[in-house]
N, C-alpha and C. Protein backbone atom coordinates (compact mmCIF):
# COMPACT_ATOMS: atom_id res chain seq x y z
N UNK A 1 -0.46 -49.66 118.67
CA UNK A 1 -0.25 -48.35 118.08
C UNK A 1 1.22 -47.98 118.22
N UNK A 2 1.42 -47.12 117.35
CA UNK A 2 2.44 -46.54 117.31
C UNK A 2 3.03 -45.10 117.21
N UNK A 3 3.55 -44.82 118.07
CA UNK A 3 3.67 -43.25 118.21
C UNK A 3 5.01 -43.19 117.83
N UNK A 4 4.60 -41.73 117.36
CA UNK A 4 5.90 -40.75 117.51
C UNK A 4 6.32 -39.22 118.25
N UNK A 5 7.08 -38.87 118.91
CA UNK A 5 6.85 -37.57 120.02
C UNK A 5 8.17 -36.96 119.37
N UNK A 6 8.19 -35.94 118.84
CA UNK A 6 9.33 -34.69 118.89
C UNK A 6 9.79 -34.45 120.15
N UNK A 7 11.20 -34.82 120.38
CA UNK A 7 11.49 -34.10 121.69
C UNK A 7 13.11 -33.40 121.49
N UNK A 8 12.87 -32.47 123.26
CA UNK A 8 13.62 -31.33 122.64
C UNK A 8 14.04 -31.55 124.05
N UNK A 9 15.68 -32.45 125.00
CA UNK A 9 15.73 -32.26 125.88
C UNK A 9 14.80 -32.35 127.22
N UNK A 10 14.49 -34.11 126.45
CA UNK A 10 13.20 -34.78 127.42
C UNK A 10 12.15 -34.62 127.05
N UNK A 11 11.77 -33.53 126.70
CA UNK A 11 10.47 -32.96 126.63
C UNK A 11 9.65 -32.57 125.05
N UNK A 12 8.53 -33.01 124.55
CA UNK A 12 8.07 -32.62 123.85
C UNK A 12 8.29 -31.12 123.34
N UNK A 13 8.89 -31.17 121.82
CA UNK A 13 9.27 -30.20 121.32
C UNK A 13 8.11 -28.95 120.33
N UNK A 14 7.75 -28.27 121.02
CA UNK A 14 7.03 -27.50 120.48
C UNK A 14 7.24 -27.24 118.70
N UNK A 15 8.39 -27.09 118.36
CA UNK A 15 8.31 -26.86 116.96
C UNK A 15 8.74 -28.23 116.09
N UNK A 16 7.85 -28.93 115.71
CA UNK A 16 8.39 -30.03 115.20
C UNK A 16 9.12 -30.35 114.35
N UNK A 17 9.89 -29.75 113.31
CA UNK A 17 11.05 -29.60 112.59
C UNK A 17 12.32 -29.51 113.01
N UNK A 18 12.07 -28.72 114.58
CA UNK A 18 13.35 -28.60 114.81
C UNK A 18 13.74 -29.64 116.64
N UNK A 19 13.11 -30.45 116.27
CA UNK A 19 13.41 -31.22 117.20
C UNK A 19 15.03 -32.00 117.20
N UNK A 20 15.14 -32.44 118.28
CA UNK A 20 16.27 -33.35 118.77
C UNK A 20 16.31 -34.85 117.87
N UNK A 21 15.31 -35.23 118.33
CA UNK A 21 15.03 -36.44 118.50
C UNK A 21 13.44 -36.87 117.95
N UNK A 22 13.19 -37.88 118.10
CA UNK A 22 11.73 -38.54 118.11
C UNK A 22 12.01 -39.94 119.00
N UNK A 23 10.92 -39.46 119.80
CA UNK A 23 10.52 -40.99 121.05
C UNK A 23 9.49 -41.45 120.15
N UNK A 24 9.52 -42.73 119.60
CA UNK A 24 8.77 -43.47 118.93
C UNK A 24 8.40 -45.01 119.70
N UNK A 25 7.16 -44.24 120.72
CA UNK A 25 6.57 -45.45 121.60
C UNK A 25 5.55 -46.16 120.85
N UNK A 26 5.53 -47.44 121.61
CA UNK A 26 5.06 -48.56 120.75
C UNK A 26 3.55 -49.06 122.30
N UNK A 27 2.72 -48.88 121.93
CA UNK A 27 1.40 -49.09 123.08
C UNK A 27 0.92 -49.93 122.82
N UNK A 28 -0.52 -50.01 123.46
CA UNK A 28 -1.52 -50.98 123.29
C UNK A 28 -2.88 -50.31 123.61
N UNK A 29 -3.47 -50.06 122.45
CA UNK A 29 -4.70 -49.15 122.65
C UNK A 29 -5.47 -49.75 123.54
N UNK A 30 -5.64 -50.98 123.69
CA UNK A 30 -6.72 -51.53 124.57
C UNK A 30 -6.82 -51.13 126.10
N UNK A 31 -5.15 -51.42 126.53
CA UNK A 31 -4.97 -51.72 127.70
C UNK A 31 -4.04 -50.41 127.83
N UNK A 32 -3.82 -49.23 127.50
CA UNK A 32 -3.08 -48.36 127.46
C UNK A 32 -1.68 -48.83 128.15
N UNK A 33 -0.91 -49.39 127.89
CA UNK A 33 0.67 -50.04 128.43
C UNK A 33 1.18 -49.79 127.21
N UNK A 34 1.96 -48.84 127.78
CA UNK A 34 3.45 -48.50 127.04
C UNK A 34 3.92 -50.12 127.21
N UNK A 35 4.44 -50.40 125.76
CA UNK A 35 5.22 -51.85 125.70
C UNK A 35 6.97 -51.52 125.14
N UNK A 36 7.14 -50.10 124.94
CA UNK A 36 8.42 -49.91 124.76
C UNK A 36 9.18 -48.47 123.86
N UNK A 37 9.80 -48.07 123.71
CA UNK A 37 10.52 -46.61 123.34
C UNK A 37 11.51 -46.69 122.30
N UNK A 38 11.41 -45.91 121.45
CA UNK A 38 13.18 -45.94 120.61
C UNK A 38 13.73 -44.63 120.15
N UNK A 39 14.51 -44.14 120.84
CA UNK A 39 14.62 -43.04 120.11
C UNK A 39 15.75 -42.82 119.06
N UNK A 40 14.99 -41.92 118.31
CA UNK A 40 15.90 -42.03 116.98
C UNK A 40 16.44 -40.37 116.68
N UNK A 41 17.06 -40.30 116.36
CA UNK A 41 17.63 -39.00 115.64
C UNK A 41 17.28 -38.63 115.01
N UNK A 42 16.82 -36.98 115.08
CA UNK A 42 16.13 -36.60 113.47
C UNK A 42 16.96 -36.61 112.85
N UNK A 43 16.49 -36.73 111.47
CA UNK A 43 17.69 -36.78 110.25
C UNK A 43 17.36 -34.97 109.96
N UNK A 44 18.29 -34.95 109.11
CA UNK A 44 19.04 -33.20 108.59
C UNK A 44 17.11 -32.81 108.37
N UNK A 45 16.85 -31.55 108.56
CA UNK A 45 16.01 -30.82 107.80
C UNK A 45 16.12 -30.72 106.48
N UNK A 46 14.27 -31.58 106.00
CA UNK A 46 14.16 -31.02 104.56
C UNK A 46 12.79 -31.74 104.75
N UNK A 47 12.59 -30.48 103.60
CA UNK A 47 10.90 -30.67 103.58
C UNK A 47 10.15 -31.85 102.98
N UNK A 48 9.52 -32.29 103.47
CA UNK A 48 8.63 -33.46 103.15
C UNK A 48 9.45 -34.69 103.37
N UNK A 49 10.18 -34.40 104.25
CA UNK A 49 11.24 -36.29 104.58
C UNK A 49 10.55 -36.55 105.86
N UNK A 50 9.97 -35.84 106.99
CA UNK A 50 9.43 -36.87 108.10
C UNK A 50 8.45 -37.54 107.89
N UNK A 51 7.31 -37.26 107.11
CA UNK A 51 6.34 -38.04 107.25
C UNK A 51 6.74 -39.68 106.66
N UNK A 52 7.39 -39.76 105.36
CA UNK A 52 7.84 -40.86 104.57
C UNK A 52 8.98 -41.58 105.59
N UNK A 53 9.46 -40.47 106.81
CA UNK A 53 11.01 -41.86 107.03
C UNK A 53 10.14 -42.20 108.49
N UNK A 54 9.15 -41.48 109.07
CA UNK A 54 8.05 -42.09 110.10
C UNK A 54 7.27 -43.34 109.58
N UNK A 55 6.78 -43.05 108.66
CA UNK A 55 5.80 -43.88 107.58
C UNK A 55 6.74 -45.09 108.14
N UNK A 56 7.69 -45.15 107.64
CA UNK A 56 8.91 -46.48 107.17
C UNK A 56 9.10 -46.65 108.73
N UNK A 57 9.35 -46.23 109.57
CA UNK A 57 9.19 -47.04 111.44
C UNK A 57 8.11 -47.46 111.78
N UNK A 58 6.62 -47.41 110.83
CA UNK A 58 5.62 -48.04 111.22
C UNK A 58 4.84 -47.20 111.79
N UNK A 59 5.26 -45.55 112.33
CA UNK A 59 3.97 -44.83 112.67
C UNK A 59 3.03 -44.60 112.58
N UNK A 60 1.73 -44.93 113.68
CA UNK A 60 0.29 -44.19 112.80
C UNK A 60 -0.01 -43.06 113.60
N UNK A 61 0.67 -42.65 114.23
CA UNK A 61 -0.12 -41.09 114.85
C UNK A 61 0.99 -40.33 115.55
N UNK A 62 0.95 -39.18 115.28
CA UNK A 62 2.21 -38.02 115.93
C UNK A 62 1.93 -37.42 117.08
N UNK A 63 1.91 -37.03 118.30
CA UNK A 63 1.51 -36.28 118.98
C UNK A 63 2.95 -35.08 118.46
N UNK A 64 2.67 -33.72 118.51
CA UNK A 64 3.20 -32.53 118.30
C UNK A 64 2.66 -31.30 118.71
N UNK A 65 3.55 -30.73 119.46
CA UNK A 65 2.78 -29.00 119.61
C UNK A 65 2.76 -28.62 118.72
N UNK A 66 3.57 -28.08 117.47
CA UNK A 66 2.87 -27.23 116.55
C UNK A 66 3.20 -27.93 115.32
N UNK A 67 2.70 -27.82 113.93
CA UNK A 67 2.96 -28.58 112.70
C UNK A 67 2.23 -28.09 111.84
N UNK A 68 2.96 -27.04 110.73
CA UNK A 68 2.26 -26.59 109.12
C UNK A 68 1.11 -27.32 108.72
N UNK A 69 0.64 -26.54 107.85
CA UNK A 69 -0.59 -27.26 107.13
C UNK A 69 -0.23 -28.11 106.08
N UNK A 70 0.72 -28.10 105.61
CA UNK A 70 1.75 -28.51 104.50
C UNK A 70 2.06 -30.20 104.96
N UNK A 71 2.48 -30.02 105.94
CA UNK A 71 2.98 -30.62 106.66
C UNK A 71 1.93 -32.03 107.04
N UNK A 72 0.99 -31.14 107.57
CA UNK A 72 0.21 -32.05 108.34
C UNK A 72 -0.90 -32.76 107.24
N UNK A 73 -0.93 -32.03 105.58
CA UNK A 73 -1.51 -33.04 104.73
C UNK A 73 -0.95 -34.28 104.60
N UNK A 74 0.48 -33.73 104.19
CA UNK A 74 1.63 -34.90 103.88
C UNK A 74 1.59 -35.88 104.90
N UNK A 75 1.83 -35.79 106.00
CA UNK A 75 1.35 -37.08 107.04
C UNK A 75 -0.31 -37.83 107.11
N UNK A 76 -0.98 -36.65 106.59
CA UNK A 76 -2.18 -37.35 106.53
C UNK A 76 -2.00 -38.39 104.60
N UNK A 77 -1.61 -38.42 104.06
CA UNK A 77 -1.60 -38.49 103.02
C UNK A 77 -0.88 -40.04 103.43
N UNK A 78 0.32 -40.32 104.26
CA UNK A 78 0.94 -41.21 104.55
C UNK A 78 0.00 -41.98 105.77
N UNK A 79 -1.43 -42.03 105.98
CA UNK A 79 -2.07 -42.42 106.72
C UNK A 79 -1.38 -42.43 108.24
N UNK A 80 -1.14 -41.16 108.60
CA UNK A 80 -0.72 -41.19 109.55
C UNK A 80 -1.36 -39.77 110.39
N UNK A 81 -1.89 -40.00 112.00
CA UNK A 81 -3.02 -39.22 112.63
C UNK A 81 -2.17 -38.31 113.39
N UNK A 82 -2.10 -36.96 113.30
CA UNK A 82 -1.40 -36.29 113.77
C UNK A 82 -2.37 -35.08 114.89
N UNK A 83 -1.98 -35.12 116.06
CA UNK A 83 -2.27 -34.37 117.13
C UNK A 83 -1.29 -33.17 117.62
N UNK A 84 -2.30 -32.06 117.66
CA UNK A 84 -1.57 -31.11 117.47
C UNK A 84 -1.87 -29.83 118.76
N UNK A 85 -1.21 -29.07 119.21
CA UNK A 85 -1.51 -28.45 120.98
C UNK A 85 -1.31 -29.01 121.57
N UNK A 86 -0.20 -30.11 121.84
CA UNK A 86 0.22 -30.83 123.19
C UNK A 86 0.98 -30.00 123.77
N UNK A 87 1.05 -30.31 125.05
CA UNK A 87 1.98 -29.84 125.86
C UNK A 87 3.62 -30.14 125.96
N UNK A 88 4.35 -29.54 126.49
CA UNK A 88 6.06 -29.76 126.94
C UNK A 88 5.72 -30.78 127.99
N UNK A 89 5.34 -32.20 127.65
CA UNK A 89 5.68 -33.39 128.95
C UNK A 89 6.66 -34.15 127.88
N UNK A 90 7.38 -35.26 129.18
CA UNK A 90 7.63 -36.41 128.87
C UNK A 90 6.86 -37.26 127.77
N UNK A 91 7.43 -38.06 126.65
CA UNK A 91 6.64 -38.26 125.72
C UNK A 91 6.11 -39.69 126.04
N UNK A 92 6.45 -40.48 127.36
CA UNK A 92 5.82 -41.28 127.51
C UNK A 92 4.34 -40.81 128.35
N UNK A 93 4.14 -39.73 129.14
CA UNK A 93 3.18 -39.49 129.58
C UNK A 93 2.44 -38.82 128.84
N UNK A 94 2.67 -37.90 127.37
CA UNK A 94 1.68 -37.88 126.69
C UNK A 94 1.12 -38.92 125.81
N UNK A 95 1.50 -39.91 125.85
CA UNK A 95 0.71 -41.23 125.30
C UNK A 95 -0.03 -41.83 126.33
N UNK A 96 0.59 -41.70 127.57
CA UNK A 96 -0.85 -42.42 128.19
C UNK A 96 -1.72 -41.71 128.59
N UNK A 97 -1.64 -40.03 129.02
CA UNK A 97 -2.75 -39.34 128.80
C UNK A 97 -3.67 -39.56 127.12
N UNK A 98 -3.28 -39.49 126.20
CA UNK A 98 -3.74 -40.00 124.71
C UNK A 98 -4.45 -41.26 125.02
N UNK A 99 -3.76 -42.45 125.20
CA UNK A 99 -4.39 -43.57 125.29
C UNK A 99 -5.77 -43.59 126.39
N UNK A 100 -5.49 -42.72 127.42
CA UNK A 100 -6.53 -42.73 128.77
C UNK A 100 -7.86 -41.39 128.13
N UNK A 101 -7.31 -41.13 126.95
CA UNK A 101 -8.60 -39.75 126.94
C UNK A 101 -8.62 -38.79 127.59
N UNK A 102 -7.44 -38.36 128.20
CA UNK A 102 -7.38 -37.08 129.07
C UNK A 102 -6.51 -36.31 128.11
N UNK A 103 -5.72 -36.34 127.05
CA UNK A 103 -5.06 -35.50 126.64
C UNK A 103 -5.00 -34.30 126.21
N UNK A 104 -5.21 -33.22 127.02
CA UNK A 104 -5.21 -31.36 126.87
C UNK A 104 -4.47 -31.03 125.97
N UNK A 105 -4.88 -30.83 124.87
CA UNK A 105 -4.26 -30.04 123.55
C UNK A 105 -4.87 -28.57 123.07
N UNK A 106 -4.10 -27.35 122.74
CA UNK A 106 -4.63 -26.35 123.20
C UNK A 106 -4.11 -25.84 121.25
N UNK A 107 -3.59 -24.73 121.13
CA UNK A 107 -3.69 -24.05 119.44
C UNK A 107 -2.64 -25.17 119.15
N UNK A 108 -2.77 -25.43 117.67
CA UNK A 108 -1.48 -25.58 116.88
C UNK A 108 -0.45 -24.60 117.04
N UNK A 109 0.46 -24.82 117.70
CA UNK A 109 1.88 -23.59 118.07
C UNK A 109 2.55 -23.71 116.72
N UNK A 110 2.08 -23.69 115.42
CA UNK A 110 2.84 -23.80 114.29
C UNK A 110 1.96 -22.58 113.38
N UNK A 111 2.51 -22.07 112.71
CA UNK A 111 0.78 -20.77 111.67
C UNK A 111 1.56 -20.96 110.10
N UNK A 112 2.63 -21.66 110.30
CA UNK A 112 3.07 -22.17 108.62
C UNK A 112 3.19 -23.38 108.20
């Protein structure tokens, strides 16, 4: 699998547009082991470019605190599984909570 985490200064970025960065960890659903990290730079804001330039790194699932409805078709549309109410952790420990089935996700922190 392949993830992607908004982060904002380490930490999972509650508003996903306006993130820093993306930690785009690379796992193993079976055996939940992180096998490695890359982080990339968001590119400039504009609407409807993350899901297509994620798509293109191979992502299939987002963890994010909050993310439009708009938004979250368009990634579904790019077959890509987006989780939404995560918490402000480290984005390697919300994948292995994800991978382990413990992952506490609470509202979408996004309402557009």
């Amino acid at each position: 699998m392949k993830f992607a985490v908004p982060v904002y200064r380490g930490l999972l970025c509650a508003h996903f547009g306006h993130c820093e960065s993306f930690a785009v960890i690379e796992a193993d659903e079976a055996t939940g082991e992180i096998r490695g990290r890359n982080d990339l730079a968001a590119p400039p804001h504009q609407p409807g470019l993350l899901p297509k330039w994620l798509a293109g790194e191979g992502v299939d699932t987002v963890i994010a605190g909050g993310m439009g409805q708009r938004a979250l078709g368009l990634f579904s549309s790019y077959g890509i599984r987006v989780i939404t109410g995560a918490p402000a952790a480290p984005p390697e420990e919300l994948v292995r909570r994800f991978l382990a089935g413990n992952l506490e996700t609470g509202e979408n922190a996004c309402d557009h």
